[in-house]
Structures are given as C-alpha cells and as structure tokens.
Protein backbone atom coordinates (compact mmCIF):
# COMPACT_ATOMS: atom_id res chain seq x y z
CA UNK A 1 -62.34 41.68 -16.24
CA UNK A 2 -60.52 41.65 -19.24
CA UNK A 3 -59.74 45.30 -21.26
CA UNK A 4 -61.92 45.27 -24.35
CA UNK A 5 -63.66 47.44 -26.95
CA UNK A 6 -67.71 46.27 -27.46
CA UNK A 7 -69.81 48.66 -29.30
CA UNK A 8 -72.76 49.23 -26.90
CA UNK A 9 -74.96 50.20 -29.97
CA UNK A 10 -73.73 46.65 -31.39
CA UNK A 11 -72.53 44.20 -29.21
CA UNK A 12 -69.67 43.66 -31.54
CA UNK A 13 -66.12 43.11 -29.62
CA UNK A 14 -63.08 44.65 -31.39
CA UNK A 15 -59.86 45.28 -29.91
CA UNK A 16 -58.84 43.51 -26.65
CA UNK A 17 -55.67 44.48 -24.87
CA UNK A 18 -54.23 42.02 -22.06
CA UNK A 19 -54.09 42.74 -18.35
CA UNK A 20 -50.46 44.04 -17.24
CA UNK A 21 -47.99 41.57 -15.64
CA UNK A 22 -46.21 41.30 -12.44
CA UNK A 23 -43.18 42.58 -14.81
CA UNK A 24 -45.12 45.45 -16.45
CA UNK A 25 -46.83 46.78 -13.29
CA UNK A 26 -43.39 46.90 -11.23
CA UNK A 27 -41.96 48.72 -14.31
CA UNK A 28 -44.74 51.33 -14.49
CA UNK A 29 -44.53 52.74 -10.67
CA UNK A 30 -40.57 52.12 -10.84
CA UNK A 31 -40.95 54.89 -13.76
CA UNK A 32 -43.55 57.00 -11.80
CA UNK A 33 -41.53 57.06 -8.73
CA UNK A 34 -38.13 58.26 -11.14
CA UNK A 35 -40.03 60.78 -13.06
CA UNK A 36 -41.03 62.50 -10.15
CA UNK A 37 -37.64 62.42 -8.49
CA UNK A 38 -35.83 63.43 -11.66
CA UNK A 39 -38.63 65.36 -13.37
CA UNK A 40 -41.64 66.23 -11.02
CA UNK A 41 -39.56 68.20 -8.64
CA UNK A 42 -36.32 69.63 -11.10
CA UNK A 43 -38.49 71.40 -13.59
CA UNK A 44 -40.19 74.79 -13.16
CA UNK A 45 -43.95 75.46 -13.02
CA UNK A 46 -44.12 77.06 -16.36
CA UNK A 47 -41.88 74.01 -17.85
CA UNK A 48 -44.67 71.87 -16.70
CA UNK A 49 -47.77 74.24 -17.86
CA UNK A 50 -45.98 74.46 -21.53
CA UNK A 51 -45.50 70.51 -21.46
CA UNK A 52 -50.11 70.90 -20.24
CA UNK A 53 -50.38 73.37 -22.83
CA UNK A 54 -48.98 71.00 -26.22
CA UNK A 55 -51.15 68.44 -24.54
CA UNK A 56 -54.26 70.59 -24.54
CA UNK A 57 -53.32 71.35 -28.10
CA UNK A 58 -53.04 67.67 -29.27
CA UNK A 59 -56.40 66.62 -28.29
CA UNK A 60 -57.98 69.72 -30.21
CA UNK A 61 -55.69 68.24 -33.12
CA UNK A 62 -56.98 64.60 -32.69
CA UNK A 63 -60.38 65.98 -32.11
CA UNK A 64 -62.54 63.80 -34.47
CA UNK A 65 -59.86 60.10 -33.79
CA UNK A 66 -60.52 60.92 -30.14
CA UNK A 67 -64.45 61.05 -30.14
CA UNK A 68 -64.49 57.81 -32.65
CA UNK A 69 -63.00 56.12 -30.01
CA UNK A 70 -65.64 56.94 -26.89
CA UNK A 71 -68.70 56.60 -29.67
CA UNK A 72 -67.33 53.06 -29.50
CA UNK A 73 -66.08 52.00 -26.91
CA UNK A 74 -68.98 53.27 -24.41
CA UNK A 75 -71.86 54.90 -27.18
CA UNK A 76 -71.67 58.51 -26.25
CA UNK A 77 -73.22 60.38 -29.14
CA UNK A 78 -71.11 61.89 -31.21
CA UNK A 79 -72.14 65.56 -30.54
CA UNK A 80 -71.30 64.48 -27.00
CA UNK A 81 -67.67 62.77 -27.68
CA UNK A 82 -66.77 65.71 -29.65
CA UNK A 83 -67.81 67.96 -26.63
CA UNK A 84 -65.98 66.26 -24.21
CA UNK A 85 -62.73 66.35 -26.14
CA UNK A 86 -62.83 70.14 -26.21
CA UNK A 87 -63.68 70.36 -22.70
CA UNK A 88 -61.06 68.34 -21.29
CA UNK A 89 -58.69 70.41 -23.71
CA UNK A 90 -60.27 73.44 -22.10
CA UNK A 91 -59.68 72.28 -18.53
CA UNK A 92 -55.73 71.64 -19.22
CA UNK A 93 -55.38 75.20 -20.66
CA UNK A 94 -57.19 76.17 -17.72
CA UNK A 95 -54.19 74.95 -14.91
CA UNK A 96 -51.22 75.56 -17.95
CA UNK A 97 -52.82 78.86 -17.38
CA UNK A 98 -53.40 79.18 -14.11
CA UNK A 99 -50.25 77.28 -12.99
CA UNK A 100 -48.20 80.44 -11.22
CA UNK A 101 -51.55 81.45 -9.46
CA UNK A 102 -51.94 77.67 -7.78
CA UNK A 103 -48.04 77.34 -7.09
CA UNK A 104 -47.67 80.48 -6.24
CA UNK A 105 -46.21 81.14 -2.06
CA UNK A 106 -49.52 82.29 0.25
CA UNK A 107 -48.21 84.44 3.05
CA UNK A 108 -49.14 84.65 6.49
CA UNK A 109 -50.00 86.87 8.83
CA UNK A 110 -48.04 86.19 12.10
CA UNK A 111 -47.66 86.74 15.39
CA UNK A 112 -43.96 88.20 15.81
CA UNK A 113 -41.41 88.89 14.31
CA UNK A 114 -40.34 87.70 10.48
CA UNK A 115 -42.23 85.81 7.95
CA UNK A 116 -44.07 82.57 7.05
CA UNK A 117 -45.29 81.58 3.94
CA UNK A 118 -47.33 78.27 2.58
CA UNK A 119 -45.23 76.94 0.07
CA UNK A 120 -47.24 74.07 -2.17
CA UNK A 121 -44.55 70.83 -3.27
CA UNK A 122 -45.48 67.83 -4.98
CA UNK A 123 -46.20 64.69 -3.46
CA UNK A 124 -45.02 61.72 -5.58
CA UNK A 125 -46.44 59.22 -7.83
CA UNK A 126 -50.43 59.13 -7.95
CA UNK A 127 -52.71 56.22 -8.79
CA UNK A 128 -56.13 57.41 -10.83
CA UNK A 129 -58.70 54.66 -10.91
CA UNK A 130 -61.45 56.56 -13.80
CA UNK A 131 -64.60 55.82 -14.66
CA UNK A 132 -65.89 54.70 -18.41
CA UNK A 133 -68.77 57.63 -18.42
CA UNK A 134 -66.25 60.50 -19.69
CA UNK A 135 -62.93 58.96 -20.73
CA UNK A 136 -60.89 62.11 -21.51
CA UNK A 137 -62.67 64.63 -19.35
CA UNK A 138 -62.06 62.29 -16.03
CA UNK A 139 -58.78 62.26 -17.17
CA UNK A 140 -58.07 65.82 -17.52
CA UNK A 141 -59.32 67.06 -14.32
CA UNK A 142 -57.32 64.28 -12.32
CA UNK A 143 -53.76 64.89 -14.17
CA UNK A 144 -53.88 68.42 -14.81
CA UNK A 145 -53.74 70.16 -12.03
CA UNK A 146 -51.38 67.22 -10.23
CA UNK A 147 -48.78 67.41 -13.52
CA UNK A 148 -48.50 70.79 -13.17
CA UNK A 149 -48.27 70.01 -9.06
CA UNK A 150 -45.10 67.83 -10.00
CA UNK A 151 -46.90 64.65 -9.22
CA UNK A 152 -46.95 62.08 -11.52
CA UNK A 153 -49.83 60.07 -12.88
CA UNK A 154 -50.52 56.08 -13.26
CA UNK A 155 -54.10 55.90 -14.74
CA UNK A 156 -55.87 52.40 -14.18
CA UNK A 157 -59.40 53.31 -16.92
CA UNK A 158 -62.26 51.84 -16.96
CA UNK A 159 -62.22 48.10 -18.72
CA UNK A 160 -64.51 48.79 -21.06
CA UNK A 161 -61.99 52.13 -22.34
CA UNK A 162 -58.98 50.61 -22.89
CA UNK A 163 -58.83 52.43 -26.96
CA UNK A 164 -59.13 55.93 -25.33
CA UNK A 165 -56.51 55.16 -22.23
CA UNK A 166 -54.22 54.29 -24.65
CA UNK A 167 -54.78 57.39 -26.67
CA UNK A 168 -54.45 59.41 -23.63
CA UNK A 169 -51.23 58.25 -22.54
CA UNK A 170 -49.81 58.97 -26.71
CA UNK A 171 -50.99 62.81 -26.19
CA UNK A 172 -48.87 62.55 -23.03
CA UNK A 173 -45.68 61.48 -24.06
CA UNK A 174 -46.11 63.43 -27.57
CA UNK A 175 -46.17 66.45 -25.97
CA UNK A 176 -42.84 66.58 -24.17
CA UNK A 177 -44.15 64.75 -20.74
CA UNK A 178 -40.66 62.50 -19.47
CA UNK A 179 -41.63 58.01 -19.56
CA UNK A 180 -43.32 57.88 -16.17
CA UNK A 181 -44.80 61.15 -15.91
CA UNK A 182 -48.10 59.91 -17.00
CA UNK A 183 -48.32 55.93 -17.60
CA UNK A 184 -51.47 54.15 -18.68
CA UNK A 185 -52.38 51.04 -16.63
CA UNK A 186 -54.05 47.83 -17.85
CA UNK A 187 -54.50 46.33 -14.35
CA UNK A 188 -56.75 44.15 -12.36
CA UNK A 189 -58.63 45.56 -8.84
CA UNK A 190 -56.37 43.62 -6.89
CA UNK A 191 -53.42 44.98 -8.76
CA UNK A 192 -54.97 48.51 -8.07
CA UNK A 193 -54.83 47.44 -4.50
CA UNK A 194 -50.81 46.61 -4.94
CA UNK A 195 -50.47 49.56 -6.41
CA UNK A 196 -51.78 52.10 -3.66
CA UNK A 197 -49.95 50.05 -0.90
CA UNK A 198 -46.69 50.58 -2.87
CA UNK A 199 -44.45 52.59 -0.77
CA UNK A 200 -43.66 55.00 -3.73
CA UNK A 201 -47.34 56.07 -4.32
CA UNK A 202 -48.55 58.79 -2.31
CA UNK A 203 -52.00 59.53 -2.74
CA UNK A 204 -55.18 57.46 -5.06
CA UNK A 205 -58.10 59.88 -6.49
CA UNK A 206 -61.36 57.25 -7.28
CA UNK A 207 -64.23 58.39 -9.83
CA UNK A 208 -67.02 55.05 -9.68
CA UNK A 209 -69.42 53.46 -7.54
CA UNK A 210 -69.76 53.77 -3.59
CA UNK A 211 -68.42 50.23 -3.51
CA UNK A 212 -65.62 50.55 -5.24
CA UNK A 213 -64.83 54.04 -3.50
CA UNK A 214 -64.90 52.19 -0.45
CA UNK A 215 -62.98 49.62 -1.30
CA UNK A 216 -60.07 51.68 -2.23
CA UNK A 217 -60.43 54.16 0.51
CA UNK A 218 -59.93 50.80 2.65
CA UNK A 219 -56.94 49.88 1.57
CA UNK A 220 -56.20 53.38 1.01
CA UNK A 221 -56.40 53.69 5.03
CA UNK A 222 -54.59 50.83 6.01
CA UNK A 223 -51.43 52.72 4.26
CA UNK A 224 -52.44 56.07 5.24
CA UNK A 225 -52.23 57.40 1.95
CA UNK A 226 -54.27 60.43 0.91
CA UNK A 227 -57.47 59.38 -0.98
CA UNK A 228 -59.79 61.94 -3.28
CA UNK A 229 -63.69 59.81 -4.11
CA UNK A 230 -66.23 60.62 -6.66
CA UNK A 231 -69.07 58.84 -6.25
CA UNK A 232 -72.08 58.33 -7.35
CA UNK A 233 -75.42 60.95 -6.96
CA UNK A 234 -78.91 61.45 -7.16
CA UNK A 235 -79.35 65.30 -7.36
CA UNK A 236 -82.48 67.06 -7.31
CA UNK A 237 -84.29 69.55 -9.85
CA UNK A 238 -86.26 71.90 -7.52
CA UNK A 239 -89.07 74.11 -9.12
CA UNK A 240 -90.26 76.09 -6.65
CA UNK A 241 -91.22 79.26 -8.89
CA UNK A 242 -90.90 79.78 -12.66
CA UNK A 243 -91.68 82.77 -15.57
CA UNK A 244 -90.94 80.13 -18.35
CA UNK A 245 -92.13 77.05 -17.68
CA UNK A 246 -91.32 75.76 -20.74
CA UNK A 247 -87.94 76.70 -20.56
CA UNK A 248 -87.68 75.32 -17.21
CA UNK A 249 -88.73 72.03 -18.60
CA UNK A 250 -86.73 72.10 -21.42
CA UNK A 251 -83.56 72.66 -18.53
CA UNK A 252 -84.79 69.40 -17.10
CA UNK A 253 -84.94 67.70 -20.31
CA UNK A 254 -81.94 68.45 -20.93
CA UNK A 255 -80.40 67.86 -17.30
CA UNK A 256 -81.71 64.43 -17.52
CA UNK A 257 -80.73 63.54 -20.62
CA UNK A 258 -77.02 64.83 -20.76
CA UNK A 259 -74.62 61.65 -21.79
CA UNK A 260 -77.87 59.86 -22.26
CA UNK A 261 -78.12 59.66 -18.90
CA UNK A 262 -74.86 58.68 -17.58
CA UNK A 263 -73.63 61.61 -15.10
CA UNK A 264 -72.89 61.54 -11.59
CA UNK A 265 -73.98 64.54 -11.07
CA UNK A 266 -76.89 64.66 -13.95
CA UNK A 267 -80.64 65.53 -12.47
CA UNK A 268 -82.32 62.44 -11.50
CA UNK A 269 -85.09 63.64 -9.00
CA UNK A 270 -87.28 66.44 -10.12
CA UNK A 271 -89.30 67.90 -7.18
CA UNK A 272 -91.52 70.50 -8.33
CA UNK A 273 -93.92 72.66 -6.00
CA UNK A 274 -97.71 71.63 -5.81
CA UNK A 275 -99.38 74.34 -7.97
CA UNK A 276 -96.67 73.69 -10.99
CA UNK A 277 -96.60 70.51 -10.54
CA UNK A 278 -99.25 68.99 -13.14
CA UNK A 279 -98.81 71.05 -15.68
CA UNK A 280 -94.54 70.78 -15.56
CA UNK A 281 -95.00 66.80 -15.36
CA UNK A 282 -97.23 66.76 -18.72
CA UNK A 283 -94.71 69.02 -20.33
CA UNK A 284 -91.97 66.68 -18.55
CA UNK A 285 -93.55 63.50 -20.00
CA UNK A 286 -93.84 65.27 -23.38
CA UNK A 287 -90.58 66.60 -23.73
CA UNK A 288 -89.10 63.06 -22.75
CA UNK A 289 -91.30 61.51 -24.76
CA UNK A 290 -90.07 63.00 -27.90
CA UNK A 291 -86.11 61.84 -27.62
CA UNK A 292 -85.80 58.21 -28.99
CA UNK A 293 -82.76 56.34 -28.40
CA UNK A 294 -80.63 56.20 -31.69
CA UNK A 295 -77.73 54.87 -33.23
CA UNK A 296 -74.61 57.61 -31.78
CA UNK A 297 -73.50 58.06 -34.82
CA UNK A 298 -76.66 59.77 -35.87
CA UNK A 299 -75.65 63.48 -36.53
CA UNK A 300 -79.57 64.11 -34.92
CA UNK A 301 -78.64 62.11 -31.76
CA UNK A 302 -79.55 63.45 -28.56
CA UNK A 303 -79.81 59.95 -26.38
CA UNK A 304 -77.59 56.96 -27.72
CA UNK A 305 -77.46 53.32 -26.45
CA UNK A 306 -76.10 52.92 -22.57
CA UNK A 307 -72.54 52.18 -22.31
CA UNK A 308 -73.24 48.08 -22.22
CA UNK A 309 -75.42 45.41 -22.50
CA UNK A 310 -75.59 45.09 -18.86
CA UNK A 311 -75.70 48.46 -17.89
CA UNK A 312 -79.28 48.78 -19.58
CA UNK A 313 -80.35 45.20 -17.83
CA UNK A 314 -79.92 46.58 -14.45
CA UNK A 315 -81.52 50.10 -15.27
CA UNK A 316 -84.53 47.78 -16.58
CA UNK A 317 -84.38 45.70 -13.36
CA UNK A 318 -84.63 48.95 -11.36
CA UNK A 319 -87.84 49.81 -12.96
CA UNK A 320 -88.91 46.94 -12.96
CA UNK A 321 -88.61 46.51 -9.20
CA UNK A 322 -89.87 50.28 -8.24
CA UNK A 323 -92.99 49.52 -10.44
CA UNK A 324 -93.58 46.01 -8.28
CA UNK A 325 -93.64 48.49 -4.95
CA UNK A 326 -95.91 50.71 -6.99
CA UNK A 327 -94.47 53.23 -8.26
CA UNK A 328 -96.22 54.38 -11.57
CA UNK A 329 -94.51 54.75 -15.03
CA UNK A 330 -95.66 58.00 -16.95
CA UNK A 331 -93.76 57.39 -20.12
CA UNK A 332 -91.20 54.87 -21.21
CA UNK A 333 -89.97 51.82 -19.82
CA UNK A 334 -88.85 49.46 -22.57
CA UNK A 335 -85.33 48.50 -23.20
CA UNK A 336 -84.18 47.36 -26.74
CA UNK A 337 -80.96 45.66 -26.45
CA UNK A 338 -78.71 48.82 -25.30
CA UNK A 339 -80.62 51.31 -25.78
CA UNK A 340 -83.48 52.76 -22.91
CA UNK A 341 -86.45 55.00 -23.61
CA UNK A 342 -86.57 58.37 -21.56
CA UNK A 343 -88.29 57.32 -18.34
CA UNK A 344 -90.78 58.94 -16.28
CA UNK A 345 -91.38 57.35 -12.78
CA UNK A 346 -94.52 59.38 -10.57
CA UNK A 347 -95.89 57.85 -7.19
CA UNK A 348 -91.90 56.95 -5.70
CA UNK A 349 -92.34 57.01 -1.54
CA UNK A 350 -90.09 57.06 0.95
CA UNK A 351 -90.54 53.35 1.83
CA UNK A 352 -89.10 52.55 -2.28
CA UNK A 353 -85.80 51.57 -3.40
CA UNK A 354 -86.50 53.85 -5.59
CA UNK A 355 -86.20 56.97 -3.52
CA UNK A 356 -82.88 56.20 -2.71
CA UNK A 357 -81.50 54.36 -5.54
CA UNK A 358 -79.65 56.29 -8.23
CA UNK A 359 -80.92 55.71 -11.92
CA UNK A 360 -77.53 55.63 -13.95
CA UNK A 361 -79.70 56.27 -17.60
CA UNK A 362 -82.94 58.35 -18.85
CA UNK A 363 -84.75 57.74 -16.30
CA UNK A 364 -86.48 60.16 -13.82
CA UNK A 365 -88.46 60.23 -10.95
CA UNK A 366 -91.04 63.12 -10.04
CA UNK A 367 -92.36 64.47 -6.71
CA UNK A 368 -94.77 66.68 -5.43
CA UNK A 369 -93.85 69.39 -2.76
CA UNK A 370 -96.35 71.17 -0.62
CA UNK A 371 -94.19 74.27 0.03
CA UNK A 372 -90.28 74.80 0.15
CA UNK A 373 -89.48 72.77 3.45
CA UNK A 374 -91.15 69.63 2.02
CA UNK A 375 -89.28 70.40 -0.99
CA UNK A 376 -85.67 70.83 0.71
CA UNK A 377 -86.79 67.68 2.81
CA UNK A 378 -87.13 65.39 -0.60
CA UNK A 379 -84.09 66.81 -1.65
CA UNK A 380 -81.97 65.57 1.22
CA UNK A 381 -83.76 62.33 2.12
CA UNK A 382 -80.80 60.40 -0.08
CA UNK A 383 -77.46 59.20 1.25
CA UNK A 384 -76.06 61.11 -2.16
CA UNK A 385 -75.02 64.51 -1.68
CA UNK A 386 -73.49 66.02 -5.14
CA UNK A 387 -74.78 68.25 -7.29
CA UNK A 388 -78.37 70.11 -7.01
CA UNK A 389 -80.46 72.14 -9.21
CA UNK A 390 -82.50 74.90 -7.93
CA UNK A 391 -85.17 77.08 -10.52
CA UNK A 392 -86.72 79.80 -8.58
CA UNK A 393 -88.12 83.85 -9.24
CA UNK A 394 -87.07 84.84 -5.68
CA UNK A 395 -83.64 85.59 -4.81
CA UNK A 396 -83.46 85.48 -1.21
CA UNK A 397 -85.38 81.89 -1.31
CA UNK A 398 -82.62 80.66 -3.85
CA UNK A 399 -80.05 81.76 -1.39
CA UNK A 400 -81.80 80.41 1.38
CA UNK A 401 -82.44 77.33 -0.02
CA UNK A 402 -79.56 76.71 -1.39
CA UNK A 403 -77.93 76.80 2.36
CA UNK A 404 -80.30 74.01 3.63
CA UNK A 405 -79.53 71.55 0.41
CA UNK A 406 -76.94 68.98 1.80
CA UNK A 407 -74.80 68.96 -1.34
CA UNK A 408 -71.55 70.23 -3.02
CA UNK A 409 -72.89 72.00 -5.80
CA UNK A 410 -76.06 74.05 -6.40
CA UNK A 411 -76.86 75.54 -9.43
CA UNK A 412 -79.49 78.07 -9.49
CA UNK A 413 -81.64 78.15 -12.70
CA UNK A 414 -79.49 76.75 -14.95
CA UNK A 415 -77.88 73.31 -15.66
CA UNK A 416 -75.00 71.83 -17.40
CA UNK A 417 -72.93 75.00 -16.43
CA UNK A 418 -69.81 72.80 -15.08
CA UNK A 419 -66.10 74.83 -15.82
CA UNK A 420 -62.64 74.25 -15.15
CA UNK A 421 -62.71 77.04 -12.75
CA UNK A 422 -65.58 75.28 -10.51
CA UNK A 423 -64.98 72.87 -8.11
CA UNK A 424 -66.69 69.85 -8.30
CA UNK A 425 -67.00 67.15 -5.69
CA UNK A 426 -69.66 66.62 -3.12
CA UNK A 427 -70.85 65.18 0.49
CA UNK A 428 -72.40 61.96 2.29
CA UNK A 429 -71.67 59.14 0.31
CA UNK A 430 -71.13 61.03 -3.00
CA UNK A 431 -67.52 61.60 -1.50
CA UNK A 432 -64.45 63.44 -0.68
CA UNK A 433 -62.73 65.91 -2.06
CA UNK A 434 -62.90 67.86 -5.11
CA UNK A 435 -61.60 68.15 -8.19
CA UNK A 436 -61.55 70.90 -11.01
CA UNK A 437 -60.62 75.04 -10.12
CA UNK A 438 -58.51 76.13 -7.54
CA UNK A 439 -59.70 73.41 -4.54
CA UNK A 440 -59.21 70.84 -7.23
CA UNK A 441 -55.01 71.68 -7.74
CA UNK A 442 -55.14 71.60 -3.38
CA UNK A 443 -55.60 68.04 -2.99
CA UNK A 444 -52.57 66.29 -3.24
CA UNK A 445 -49.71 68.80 -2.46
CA UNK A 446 -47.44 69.34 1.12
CA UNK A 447 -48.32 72.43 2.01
CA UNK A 448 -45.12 73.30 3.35
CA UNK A 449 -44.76 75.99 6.01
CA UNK A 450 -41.46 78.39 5.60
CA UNK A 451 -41.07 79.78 9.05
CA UNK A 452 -38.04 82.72 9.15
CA UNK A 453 -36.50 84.88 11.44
C-alpha cells in the first residue's frame, strides 16, 4: 500500500511519499546497526535522557504543526491531536527523567560469598511497526524508554501517517539524536519481514491487528528475535454499584467515545448489573445520542470522521451483520461517508459475532448481569484481554473482582487515566508485553548478571 495523506473528513489525497528501495532500506539498518555500536553503547545514560529531554521539548514547540498533521492525515479532532502531542511529550520527560532509576545496577541477594548485581545493556537496532490511531503517542512509548536503553529505533508507521513519521524522525535528529539512532521507514510488509530477519536487528515491538501481530511474531520466531504485540481489545465497563449514576454514564460516554472511537483499549462492552441496568441504558442511549459526528476541525468536536473511508464501511458491515443475527440497535447506526453515529447495540448473545468481535468506532454493545459472577463471566467470554473498567461502591468487591477479570489493566471507577508511569499491555490475544512505566523500559535490554568474588 502506497504512503499517502487522505483527509478522512474529505476524501481528498495530498501528499504521497514513495515506498523505500532495496538501496534505501539496506542504508537505514546499516545506520541503525552503527549508531548503536558507535553511539547506543559509548554515551552515558544522562547523555541519552538530555538528547529525550530536547526531544520532549520540540514537540511542545511544534505543538499546533504536529496536531495539523494527525487532524489530516487520520481525522482525530483537534482537541484530541493537541492532547496527544503533549502526552507523548509527557511520556519522554517521563524516562529522560527516570533514566538513572531504569539503568540503574539491581543487587542481589546471594548465597556465599561476594556480590552479584543485574546490570541492564542495550540490545541493538529495533524495528517498530505503529499503528495510524495515535501517531506520536505510539511513537513515544516505543522509542523512549529503548533510546534511553541504548537501542536504536527504525519506525515502519502506519501508511496512511506518512506526514507525522516524517515529522517524528525531524524532532529526532533536531534534538542532538546521531543519523541512525532513530530512522523513519517507508517500507512494504514484506520489507518489514526483511527487516526483522536482518542479522543486525535484535528485537520488533508490533502495535495493530491480531493478524498482523501474528504475522510478525512468525517471522519474528523463525529468527528468534525478541517480539513485544499490542493488539487489539474489547474491554468491558462493569457497573455493578453506583452513587452517581449520571456520572457513571457520563464515564462511559466518554470511555466510548475517546479518539472517536479508535482505542485499543477504549470501553466497548458495557455490562451493567440487573437493577441499574434500564435506567443506565436510557441515560447511555441519551448521552450517545447527543454527540454528532463533525468536521475535526470544529473547536466543539467531541467525535470526528473515522480514520478512512474504509474503516467506517467495515464498522457499518459489522452492524449490519450483528443486526441480521438479531441483535437490536438502540440508537444510531447510519454512516455518512466517514463519519459514524454513536452506536448502541442491546440483545448481543453469546452465539453473535458480535460478542466477540471488537467495534474499532462509536459503537457499543450493552448487557445485562444477574449478579457479579455473570458479570465477571461476560467480561471474560472474549479472546481480548486488555484493558477493563470496573465502577463499584464496595471496596473489597472491586478488589475481588478485579482478580477474576482476565486482563492487563483494570481501572476502578474511573477511565481515561493512562500515564507514563503505568504499564500498559495486556493478555490472550490482546498480546505480549508491555509498554509505558518501569515494565515498559524492561523489554528489550540483556539483563546482564555481574557475578564477583
């Protein structure tokens, strides 16, 4: 697929940037590999945090160019673009900051005489395949931590983001970073697939689809060569018990709706307990109701276009199909080029695509729960295991309920709380690994032992 800008909210095609060569593909891991031999392992951690630290800078400076870009090239709204600019800022201050803590020696207790100590090391050159969903914050929470590591960074974006990759690797290399330490690739899949067999690449990290995570954990296998996934999810919105319903609703509202949609880990199943259940499903249907899709540009915008064309023809095909195995639509439905109405789906069973699938826009799917164990069993009855949402008055159920969810995050009566110090990654087939906080700088590093007398 060829790298292009087209404005979701348009359909106009603007810039188009050609796929890399033979030439220009051996020239990019040739500089990867030399960077970390001659950079990645000579400098010293707070070298490398300074170098993190002008980057974080530069996107703050480039702020408003840098969310243009995104509003374009995939029609995040332009509250949203903004946001994401600052938080992928935030997360590289975070490891420039936290940069003698991660690389710091961890020593052992032993059995014996004399000492041992963990000493962390680089690895080499690293290939990032990133999604289109969040161009700058994928980014930042993939080379962050593994820059200030020592490893260095070939980035293969999304096709669709080939503005923002570009203006990714310029923040790079204009704040100090060596050619090579990070290098933006305009490659194919099966280039990709070159790439992580290459000798001198030591390790791939994947944010996409369960497909394409499996494809390059495949290939990834056949060279034994480290692999980190992100994959897709379908995580739950329990309501079990609630003081403020309103507010409650207005959490899943906004769960549901963040980057119109488009999160891995954004609530997509809302499973509420029997005796809230009507009245949080009117509210629910109201509150969804309300939010029209609008131009991202819109100062007011809280739900833009999807990020293409076909994007919002297979949502609509989803719909379309759950509805054919009976499945009920509350509110919404109706797709207008781009753009999707905030969707309600009631009456989803087990014997649905639906209750498996994952809806990748405003759409939602409610369920009824008898008691907490029907709840928790709704919850879990998806391959996905990634984030989770849990809204509850009783602390020892939230405790105990968040133990029997079967996924890598659970936030308890809140939403859209993610930080650079939280680790982020999940279980089943919504992957492995993590990324972000400490466990996210512990992924692709020898953890050397120093054994002495």
């Amino acid at each position: 697929m060829p790298y292009a800008v087209t404005n979701p909210a348009t359909g106009e095609t603007g810039a188009t940037y050609p796929t890399f060569d033979a030439a220009q593909v051996e020239k990019a891991v040739a500089a990867a590999d030399r960077a970390h031999r001659e950079w990645g392992t000579k400098t010293t951690v707070q070298e490398r945090a300074d170098l993190l630290r002008k980057a974080a800078q530069l996107h703050r400076d480039r702020r408003e160019e840098l969310a243009d870009i995104i509003v374009e090239e995939m029609g995040k709204i332009r509250e949203g673009a903004l946001g994401e600019v600052d938080f992928a800022a935030d997360i590289l201050e975070y490891y420039a900051d936290s940069a003698e803590d991660i690389m710091r020696d961890q020593p052992l207790a032993i059995q014996g005489d004399g000492t041992a100590v963990i000493r962390r090391g680089s690895l080499g050159a690293l290939l990032g395949i990133m999604p289109w969903n969040f161009p700058y914050y994928q980014v930042a929470r993939f080379a962050g931590p593994n820059l200030i590591i020592g490893n260095t960074i070939l980035l293969k974006h999304a096709s669709q983001c080939p503005a923002s990759a570009a203006a990714l690797e310029r923040i790079f290399l204009d704040a100090g970073f060596p050619e090579g330490a990070y290098v933006n690739l305009y490659i194919s899949s099966g280039q990709a697939a070159d790439i992580i067999a290459d000798p001198r690449v030591q390790g791939v990290s994947l944010t996409g689809s369960e497909a394409a995570g499996a494809s390059v954990a495949e290939v990834a296998g056949r060279n034994l060569k480290k692999v980190v996934l992100e994959l897709g999810g379908s995580d739950p919105f329990i309501v079990l018990s609630t003081d403020d319903l309103d507010a409650t609703v207005q959490a899943a509202v906004d769960a549901r709706l963040d980057n119109s949609g488009q999160s891995c880990n954004g609530a997509k199943r809302f499973i509420v307990a029997d005796e809230l259940h009507d009245a949080f499903l009117e509210k629910f249907v109201a509150g969804l109701g309300a939010v029209k899709a609008v131009d991202p540009t819109d100062p007011d915008a809280v739900l833009g276009p999807l990020s293409s064309l076909s994007a919002a023809e297979g949502l609509e095909e989803q719909v379309t199909r759950a509805v054919a195995q009976g499945a009920t639509i509350a509110t919404g439905g109706r797709r207008d080029g781009a753009f999707f109405e905030p969707t309600v789906l009631t009456g989803v069973t087990a014997d649905m695509d639906a209750y498996r699938e994952e809806f990748f826009g405003p759409v939602a799917v409610v369920y009824k729960a008898k008691d907490e164990d029907e709840a928790v069993t709704i919850a879990n009855g998806t391959s996905f295991g990634l984030g989770s949402y849990l809204f509850t008055t009783d602390a020892e159920q939230a405790d105990r309920v968040a133990d029997r969810i079967e996924a890598g995050m659970v936030y308890v009566n809140l939403v859209l709380a993610d930080s650079p110090e939280l680790p982020f990654g999940g279980v089943k087939r919504s992957g492995i690994g993590r990324e972000l906080g400490y466990l996210g700088a512990d992924e692709f590093v020898n953890k050397k032992l120093i054994r002495s007398a």
